[in-house]
N, C-alpha and C. Protein backbone atom coordinates (compact mmCIF):
# COMPACT_ATOMS: atom_id res chain seq x y z
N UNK A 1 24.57 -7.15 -8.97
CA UNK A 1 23.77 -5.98 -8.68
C UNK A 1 22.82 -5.67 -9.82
N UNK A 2 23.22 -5.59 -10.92
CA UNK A 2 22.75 -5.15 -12.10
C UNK A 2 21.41 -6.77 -12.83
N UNK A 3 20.81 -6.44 -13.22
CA UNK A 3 19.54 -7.78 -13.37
C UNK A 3 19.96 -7.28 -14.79
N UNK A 4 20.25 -8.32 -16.17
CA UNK A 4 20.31 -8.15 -17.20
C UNK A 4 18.78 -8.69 -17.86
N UNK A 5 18.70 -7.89 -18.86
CA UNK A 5 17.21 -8.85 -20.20
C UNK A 5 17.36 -9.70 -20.14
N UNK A 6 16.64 -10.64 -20.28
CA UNK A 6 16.54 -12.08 -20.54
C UNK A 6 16.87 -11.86 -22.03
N UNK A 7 16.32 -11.12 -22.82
CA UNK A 7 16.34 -11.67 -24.32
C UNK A 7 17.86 -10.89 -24.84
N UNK A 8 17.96 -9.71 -24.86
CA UNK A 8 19.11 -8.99 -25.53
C UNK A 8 20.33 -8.87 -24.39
N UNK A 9 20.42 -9.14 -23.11
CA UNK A 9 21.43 -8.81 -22.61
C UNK A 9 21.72 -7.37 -21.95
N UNK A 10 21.00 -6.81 -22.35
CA UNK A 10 21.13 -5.60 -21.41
C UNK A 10 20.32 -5.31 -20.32
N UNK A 11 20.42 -4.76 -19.86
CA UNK A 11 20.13 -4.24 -18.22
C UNK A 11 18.45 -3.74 -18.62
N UNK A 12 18.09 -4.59 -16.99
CA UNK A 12 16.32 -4.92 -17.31
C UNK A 12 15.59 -2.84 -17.46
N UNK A 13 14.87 -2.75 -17.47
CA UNK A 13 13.93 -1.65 -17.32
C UNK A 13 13.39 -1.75 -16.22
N UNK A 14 13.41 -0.17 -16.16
CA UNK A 14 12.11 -0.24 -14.76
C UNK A 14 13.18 1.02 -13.45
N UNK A 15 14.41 0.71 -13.45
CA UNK A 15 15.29 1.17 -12.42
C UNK A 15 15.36 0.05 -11.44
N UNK A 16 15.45 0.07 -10.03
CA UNK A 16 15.38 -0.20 -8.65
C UNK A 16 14.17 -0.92 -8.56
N UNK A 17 14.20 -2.01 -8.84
CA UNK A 17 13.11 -3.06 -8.90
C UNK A 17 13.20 -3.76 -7.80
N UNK A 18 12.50 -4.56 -7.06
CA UNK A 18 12.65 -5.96 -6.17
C UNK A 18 12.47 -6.92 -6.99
N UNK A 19 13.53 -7.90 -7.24
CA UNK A 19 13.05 -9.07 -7.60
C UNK A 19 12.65 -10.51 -6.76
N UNK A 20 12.73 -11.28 -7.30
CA UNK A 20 11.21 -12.56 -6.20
C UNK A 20 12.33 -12.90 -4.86
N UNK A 21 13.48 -12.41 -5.18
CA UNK A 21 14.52 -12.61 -4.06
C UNK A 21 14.68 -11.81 -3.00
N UNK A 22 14.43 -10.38 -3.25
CA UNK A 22 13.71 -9.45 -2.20
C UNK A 22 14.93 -8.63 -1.95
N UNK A 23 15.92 -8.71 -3.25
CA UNK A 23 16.87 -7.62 -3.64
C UNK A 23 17.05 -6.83 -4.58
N UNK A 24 17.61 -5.92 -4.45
CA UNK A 24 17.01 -4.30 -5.38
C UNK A 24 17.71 -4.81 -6.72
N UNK A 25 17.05 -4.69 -7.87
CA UNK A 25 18.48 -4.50 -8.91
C UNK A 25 17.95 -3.26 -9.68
N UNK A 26 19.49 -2.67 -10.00
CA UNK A 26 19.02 -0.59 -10.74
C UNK A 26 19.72 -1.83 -11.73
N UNK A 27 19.63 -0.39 -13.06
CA UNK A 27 19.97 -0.64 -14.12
C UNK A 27 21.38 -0.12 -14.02
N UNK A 28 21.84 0.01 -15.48
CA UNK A 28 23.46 0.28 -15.16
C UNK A 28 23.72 1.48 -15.07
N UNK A 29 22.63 2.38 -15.88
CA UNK A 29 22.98 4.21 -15.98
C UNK A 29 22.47 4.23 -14.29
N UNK A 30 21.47 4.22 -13.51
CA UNK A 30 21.72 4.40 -11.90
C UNK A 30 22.51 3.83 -11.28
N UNK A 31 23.18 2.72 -11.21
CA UNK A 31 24.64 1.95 -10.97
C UNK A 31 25.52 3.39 -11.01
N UNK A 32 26.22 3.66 -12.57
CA UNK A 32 26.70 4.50 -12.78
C UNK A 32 26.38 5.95 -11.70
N UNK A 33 25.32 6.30 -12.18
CA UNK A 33 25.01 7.70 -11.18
C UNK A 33 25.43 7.83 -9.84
N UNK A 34 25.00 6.70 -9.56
CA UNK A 34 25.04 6.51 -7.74
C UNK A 34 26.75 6.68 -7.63
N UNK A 35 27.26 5.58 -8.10
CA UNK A 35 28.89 5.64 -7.63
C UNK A 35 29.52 7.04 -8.35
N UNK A 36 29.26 7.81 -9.42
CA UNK A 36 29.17 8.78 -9.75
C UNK A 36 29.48 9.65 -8.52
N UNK A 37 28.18 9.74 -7.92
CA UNK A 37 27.65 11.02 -7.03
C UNK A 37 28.59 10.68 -5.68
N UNK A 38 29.16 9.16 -5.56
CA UNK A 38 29.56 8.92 -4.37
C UNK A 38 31.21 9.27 -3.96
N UNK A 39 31.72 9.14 -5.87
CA UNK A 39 32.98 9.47 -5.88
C UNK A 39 33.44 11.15 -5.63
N UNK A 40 32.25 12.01 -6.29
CA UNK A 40 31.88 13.34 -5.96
C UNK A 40 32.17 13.59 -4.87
N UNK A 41 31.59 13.50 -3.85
CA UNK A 41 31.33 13.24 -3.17
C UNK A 41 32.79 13.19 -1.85
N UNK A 42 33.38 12.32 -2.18
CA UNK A 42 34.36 11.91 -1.62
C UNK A 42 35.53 12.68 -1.99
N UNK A 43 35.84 13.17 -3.25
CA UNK A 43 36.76 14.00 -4.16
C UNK A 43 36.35 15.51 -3.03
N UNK A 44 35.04 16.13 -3.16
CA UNK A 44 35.03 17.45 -2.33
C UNK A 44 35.19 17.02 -0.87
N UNK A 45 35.57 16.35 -0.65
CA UNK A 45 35.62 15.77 0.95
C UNK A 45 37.18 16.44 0.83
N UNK A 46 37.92 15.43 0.30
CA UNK A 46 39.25 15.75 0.46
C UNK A 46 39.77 16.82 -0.60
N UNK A 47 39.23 17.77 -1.39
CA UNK A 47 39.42 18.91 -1.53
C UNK A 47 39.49 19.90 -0.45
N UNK A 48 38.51 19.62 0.53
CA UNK A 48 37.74 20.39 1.44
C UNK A 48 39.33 20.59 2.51
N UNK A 49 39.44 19.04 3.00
CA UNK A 49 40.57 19.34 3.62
C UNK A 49 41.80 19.64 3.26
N UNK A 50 42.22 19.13 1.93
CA UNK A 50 43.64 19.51 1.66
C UNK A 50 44.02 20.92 1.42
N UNK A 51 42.28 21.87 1.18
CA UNK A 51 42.06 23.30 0.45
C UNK A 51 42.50 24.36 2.23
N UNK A 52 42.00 23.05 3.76
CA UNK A 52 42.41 23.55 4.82
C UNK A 52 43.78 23.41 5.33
N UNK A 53 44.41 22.23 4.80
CA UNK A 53 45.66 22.15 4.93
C UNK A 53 46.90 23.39 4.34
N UNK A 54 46.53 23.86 3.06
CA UNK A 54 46.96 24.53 2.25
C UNK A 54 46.93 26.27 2.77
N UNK A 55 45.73 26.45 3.43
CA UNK A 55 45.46 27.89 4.11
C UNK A 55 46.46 27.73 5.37
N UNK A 56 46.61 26.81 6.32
CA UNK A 56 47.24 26.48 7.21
C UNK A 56 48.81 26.83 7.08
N UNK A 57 49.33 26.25 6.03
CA UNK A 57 50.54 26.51 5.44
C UNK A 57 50.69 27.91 5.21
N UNK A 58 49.87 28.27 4.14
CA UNK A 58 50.02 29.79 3.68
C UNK A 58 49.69 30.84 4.79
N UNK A 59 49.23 30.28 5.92
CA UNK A 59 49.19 31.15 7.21
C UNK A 59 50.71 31.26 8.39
N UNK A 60 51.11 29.89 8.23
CA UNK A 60 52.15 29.61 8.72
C UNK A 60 53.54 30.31 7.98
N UNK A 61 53.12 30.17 6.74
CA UNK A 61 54.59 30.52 6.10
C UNK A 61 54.69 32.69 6.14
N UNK A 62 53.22 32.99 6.37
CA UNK A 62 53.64 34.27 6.58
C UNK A 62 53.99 34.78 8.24
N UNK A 63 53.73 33.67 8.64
CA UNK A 63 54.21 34.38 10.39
C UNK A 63 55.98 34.10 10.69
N UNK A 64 56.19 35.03 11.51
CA UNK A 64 57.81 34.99 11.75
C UNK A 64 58.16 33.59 12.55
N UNK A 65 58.94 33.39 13.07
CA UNK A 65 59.49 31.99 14.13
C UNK A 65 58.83 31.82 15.08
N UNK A 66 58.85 33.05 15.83
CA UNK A 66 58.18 33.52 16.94
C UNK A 66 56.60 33.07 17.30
N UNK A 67 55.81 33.83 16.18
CA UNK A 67 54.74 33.48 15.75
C UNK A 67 54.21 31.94 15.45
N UNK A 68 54.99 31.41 14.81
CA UNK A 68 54.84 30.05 14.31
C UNK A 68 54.41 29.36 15.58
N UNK A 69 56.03 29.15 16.54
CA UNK A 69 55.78 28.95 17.89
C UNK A 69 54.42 28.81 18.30
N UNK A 70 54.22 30.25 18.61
CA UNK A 70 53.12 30.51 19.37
C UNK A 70 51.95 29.73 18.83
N UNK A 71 52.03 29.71 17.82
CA UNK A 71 50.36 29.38 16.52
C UNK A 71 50.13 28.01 16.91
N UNK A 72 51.88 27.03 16.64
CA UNK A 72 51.62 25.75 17.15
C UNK A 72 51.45 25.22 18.49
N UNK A 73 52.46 26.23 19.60
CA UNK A 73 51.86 26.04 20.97
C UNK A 73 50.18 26.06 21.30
N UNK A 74 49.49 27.25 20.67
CA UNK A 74 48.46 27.19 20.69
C UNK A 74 47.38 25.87 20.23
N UNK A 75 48.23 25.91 19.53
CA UNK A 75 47.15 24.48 18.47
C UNK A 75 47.31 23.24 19.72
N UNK A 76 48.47 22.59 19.92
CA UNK A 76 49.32 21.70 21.05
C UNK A 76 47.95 22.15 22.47
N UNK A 77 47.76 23.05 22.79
CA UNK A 77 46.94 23.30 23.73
C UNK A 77 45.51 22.69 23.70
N UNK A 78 44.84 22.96 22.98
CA UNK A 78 43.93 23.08 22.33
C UNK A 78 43.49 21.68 21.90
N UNK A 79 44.24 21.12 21.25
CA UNK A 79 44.24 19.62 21.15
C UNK A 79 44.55 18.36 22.90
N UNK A 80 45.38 19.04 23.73
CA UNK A 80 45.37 18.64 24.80
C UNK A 80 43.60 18.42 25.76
N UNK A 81 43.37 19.70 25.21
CA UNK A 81 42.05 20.17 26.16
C UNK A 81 41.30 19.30 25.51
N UNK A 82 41.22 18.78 24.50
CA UNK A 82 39.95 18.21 23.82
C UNK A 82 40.29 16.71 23.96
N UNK A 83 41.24 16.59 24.38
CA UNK A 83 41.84 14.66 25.07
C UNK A 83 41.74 14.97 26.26
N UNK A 84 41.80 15.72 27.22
CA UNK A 84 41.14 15.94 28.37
C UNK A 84 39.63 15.85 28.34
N UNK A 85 38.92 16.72 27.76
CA UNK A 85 37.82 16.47 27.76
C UNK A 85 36.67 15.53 27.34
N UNK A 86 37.42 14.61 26.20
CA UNK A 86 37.57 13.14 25.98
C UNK A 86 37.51 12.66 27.16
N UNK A 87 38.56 12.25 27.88
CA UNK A 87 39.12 11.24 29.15
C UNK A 87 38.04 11.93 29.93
N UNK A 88 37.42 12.99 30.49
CA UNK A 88 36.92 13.60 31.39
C UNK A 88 35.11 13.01 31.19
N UNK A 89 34.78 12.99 30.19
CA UNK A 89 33.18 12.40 29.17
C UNK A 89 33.53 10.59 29.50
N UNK A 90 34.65 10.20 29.39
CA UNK A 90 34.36 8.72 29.13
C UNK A 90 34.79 8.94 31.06
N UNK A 91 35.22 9.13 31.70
CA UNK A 91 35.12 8.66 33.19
C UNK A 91 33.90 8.88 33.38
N UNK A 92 33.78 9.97 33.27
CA UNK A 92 32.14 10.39 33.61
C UNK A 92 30.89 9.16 33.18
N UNK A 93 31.06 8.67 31.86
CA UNK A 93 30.11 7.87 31.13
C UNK A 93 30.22 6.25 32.12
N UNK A 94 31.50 6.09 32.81
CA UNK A 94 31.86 4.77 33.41
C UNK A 94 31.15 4.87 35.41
N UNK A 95 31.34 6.35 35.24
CA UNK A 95 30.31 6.59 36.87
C UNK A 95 28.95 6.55 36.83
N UNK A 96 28.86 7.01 35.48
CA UNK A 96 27.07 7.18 35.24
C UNK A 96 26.77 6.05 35.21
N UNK A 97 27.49 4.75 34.75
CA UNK A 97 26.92 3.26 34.49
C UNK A 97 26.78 2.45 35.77
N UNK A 98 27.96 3.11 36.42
CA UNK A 98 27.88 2.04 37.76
C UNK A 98 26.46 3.18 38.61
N UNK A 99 26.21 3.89 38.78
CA UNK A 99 25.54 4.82 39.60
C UNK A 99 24.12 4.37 38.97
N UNK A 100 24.15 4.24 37.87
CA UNK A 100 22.33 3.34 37.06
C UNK A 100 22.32 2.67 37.64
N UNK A 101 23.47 1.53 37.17
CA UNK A 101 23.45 0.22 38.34
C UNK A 101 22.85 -0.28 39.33
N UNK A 102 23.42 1.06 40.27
CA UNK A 102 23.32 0.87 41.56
C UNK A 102 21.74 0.87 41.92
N UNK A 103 20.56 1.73 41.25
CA UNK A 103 20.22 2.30 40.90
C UNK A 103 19.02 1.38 40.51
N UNK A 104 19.79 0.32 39.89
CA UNK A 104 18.56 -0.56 39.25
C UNK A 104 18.03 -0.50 37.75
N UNK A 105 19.09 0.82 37.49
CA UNK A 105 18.75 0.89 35.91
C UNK A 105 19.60 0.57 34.91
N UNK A 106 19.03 -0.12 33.88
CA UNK A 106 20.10 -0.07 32.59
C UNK A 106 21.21 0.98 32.20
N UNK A 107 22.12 0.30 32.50
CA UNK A 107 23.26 0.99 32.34
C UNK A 107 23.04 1.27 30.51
N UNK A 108 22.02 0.88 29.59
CA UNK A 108 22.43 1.04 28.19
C UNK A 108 22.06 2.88 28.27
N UNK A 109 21.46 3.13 29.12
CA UNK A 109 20.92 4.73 29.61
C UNK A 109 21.58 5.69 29.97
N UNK A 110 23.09 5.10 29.83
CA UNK A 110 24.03 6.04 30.32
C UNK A 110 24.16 6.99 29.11
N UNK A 111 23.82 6.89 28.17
CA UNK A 111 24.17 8.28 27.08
C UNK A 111 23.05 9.55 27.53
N UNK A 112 21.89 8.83 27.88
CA UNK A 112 20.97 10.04 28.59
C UNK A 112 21.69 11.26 29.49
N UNK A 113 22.28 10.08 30.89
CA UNK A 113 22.60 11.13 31.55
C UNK A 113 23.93 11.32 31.96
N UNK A 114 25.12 11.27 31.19
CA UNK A 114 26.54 11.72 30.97
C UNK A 114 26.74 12.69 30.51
N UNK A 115 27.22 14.01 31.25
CA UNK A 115 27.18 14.90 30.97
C UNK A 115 29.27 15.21 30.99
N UNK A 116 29.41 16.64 30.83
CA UNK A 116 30.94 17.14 31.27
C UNK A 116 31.29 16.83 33.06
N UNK A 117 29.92 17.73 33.68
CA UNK A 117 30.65 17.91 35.24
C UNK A 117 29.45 16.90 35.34
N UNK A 118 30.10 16.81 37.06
CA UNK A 118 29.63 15.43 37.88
C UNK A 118 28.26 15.82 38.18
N UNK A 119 28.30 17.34 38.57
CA UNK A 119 26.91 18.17 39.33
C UNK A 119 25.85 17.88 38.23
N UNK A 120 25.94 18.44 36.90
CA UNK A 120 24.87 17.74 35.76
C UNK A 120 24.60 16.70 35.60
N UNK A 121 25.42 15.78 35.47
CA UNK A 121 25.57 14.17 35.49
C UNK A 121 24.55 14.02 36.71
N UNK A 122 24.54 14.02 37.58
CA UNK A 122 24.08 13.60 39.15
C UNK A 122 22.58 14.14 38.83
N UNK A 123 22.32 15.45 38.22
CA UNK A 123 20.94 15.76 38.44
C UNK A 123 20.39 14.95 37.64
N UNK A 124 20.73 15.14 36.42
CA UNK A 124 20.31 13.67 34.91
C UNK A 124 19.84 12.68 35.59
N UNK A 125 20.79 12.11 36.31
CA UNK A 125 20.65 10.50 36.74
C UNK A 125 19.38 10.68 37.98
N UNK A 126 19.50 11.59 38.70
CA UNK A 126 18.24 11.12 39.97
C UNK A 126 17.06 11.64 38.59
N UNK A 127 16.70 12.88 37.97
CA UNK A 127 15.60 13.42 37.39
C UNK A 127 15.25 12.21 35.84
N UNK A 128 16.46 10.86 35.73
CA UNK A 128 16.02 9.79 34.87
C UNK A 128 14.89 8.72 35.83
N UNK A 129 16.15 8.53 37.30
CA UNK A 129 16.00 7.78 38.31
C UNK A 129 14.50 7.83 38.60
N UNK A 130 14.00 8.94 39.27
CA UNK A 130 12.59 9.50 39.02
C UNK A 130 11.25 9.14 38.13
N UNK A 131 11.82 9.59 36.89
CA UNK A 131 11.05 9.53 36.01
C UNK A 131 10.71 7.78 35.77
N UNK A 132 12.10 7.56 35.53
CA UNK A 132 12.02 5.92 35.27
C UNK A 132 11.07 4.99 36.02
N UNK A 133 11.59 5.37 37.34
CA UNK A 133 10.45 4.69 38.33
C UNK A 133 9.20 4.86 38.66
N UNK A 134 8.76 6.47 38.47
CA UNK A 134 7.41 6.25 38.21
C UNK A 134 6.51 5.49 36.82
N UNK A 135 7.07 5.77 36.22
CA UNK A 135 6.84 5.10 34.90
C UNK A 135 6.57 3.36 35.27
N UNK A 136 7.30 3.42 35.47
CA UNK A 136 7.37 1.83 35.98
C UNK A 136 6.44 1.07 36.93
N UNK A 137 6.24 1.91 38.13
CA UNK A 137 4.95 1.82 39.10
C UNK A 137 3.66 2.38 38.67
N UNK A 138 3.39 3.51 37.58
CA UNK A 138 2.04 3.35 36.80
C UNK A 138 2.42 2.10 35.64
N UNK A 139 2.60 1.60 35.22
CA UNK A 139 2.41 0.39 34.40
C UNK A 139 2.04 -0.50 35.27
N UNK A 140 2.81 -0.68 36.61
CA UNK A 140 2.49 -2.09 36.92
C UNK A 140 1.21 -1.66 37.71
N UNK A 141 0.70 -0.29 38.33
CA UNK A 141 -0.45 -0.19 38.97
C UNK A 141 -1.46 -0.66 37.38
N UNK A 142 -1.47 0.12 36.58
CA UNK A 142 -1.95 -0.04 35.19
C UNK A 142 -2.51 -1.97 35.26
N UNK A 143 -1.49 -2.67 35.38
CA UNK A 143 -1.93 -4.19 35.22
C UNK A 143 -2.83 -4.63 36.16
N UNK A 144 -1.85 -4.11 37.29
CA UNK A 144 -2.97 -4.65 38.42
C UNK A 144 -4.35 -4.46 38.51
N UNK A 145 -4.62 -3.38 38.20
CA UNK A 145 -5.31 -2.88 38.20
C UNK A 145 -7.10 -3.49 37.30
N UNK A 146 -6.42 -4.16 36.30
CA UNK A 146 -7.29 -5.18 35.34
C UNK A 146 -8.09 -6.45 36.10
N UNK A 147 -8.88 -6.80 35.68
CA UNK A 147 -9.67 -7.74 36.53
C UNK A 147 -8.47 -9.23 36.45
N UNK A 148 -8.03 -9.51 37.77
CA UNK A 148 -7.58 -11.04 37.33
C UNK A 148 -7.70 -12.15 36.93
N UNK A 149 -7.18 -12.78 36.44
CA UNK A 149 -7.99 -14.14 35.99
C UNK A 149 -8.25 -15.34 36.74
N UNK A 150 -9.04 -15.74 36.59
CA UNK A 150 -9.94 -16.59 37.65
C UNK A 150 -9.27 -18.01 37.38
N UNK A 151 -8.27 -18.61 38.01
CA UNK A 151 -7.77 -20.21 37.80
C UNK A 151 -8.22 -20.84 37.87
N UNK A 152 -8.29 -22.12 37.91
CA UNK A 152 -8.83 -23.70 37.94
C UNK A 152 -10.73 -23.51 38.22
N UNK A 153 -11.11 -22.73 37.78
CA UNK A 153 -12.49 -23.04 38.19
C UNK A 153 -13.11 -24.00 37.57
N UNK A 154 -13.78 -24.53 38.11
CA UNK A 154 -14.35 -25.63 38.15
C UNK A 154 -16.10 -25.06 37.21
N UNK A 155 -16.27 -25.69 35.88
CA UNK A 155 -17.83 -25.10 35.83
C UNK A 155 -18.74 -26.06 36.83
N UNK A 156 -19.37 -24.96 37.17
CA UNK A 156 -20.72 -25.57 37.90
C UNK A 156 -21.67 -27.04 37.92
N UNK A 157 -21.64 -28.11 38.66
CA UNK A 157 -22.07 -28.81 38.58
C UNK A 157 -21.46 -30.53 37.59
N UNK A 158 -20.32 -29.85 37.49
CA UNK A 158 -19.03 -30.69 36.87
C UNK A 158 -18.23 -31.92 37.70
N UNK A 159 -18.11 -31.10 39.22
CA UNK A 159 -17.40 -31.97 40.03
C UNK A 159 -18.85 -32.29 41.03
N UNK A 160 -18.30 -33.79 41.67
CA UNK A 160 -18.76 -34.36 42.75
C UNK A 160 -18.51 -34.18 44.22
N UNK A 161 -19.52 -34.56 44.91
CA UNK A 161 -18.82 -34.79 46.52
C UNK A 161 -17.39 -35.50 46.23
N UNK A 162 -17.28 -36.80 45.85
CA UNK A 162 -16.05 -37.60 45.56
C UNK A 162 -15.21 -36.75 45.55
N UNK A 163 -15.30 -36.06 44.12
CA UNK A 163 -13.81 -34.91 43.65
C UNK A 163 -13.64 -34.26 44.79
N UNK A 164 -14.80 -33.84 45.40
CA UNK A 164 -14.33 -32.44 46.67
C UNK A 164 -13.67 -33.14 47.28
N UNK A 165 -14.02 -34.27 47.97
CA UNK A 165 -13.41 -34.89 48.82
C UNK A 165 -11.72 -35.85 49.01
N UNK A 166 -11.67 -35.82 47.59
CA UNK A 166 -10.34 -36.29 47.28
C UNK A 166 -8.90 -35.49 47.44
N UNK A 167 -9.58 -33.87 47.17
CA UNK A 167 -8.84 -33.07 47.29
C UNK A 167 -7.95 -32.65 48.34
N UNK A 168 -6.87 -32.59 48.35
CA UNK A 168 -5.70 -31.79 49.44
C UNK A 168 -6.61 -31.00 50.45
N UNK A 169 -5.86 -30.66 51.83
CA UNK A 169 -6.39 -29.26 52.40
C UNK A 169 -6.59 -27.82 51.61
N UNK A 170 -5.56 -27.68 50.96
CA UNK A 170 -5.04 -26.40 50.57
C UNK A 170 -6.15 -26.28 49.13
N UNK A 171 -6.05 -27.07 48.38
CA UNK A 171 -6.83 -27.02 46.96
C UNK A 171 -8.51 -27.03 47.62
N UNK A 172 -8.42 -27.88 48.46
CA UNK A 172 -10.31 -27.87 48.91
C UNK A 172 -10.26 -25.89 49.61
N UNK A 173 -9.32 -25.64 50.49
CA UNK A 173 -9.38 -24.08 50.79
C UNK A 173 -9.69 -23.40 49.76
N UNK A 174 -8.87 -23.57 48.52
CA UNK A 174 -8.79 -22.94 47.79
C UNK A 174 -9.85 -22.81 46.85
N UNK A 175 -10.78 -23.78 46.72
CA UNK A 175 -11.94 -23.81 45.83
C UNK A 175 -13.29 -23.97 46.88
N UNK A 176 -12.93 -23.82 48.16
CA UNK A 176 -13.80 -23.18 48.83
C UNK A 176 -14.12 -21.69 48.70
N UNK A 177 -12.76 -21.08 48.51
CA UNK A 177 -12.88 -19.30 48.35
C UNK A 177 -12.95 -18.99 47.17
N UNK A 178 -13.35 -19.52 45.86
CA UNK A 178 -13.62 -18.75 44.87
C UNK A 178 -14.66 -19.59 44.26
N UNK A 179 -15.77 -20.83 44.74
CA UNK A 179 -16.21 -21.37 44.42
C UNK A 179 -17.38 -21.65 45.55
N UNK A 180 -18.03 -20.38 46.15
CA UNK A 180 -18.42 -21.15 47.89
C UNK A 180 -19.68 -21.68 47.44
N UNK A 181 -20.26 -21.58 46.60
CA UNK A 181 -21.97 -21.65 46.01
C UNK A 181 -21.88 -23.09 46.05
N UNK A 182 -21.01 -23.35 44.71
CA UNK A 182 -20.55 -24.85 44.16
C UNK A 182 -19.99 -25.31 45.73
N UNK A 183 -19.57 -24.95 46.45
CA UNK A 183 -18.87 -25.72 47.98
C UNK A 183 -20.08 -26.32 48.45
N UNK A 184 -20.74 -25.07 48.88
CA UNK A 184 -21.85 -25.67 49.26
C UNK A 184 -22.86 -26.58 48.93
N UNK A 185 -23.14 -26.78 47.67
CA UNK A 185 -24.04 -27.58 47.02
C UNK A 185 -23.48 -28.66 47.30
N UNK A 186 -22.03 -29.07 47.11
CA UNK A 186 -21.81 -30.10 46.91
C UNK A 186 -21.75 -30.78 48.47
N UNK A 187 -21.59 -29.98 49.65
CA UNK A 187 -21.38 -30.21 50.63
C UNK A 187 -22.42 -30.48 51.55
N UNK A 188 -23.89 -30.12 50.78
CA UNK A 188 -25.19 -30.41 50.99
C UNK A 188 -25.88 -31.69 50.38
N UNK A 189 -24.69 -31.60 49.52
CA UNK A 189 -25.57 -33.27 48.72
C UNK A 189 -25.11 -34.57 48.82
């Protein structure tokens, strides 16, 4: 990580350089800082919780039996509802995928419209459904819309009676209708 001097051995100047390899090297005091700030960092993390663990206790230890009960029944609840509502988001997220599907759309779109209830979910998906598809039919009107490109033409005065005549039904049709000038000339001469 660290790029040392070439001449004395210590750590180059400059900070956060690119070198010709097209990887960063800091020196050692930002080395230092960074993991510094990261260990920080991590230390008030788990201050944070053990400082909630500790209120938890000191809340618990002043309630009677009774209370306790109740505090942890409550908690037990509460944690149920939120694994319900888990399981309830991921069914939901597995209807929304097959219903894109069905649908014609990328299922990677299911975070758009997965909602809690089915009734939200359902409006999401037709008001994506919608959107998606118009979107889709102005682009491709959008292309069409551009002048097309003109295939195999022939420049002017390039081919012979011979060539015309060698040609298939379908290819002579075909360079009859986008070529009738050149048809004719050649069909006159």
């Amino acid at each position: 990580m660290e790029e040392l001097n070439k001449t004395n051995g210590t750590p180059a100047e400059g900070g956060a350089d690119e070198n010709k390899e097209g990887k960063l090297s800091f020196t050692q005091e930002e080395l230092d800082l960074m993991l510094q700030k990261e260990g920080d960092r991590r230390v008030s993390q788990a201050l944070k919780k053990q400082e909630g663990k500790m209120k938890e206790a000191a809340k618990l230890a002043k309630m009677s039996a009774e209370e306790q009960y109740q505090y942890e029944l409550e908690q037990r609840e509460k944690a149920i509802e939120e694994k319900e509502r888990q399981l309830a988001l991921a069914e939901n997220k597995a209807e929304a995928a097959k219903q894109l599907a069905a649908k014609g759309i990328s299922a990677d779109l299911v975070q758009f419209v997965v909602a809690e209830d089915a009734e939200t979910m359902n409006a999401n998906i037709k008001l994506l459904d919608k959107y998606f598809k118009a979107s889709v039919k102005a682009e491709v009107e959008k292309r069409l819309a551009g002048s097309s490109p003109k295939q195999n033409l022939v420049p002017e005065g390039t081919m012979t009676k011979k060539d015309l005549m060698s040609m298939n039904v379908r290819d002579l049709q075909r360079f009859k209708t986008v070529n009738p000038d050149e048809y004719n000339r050649l069909m006159k001469g």
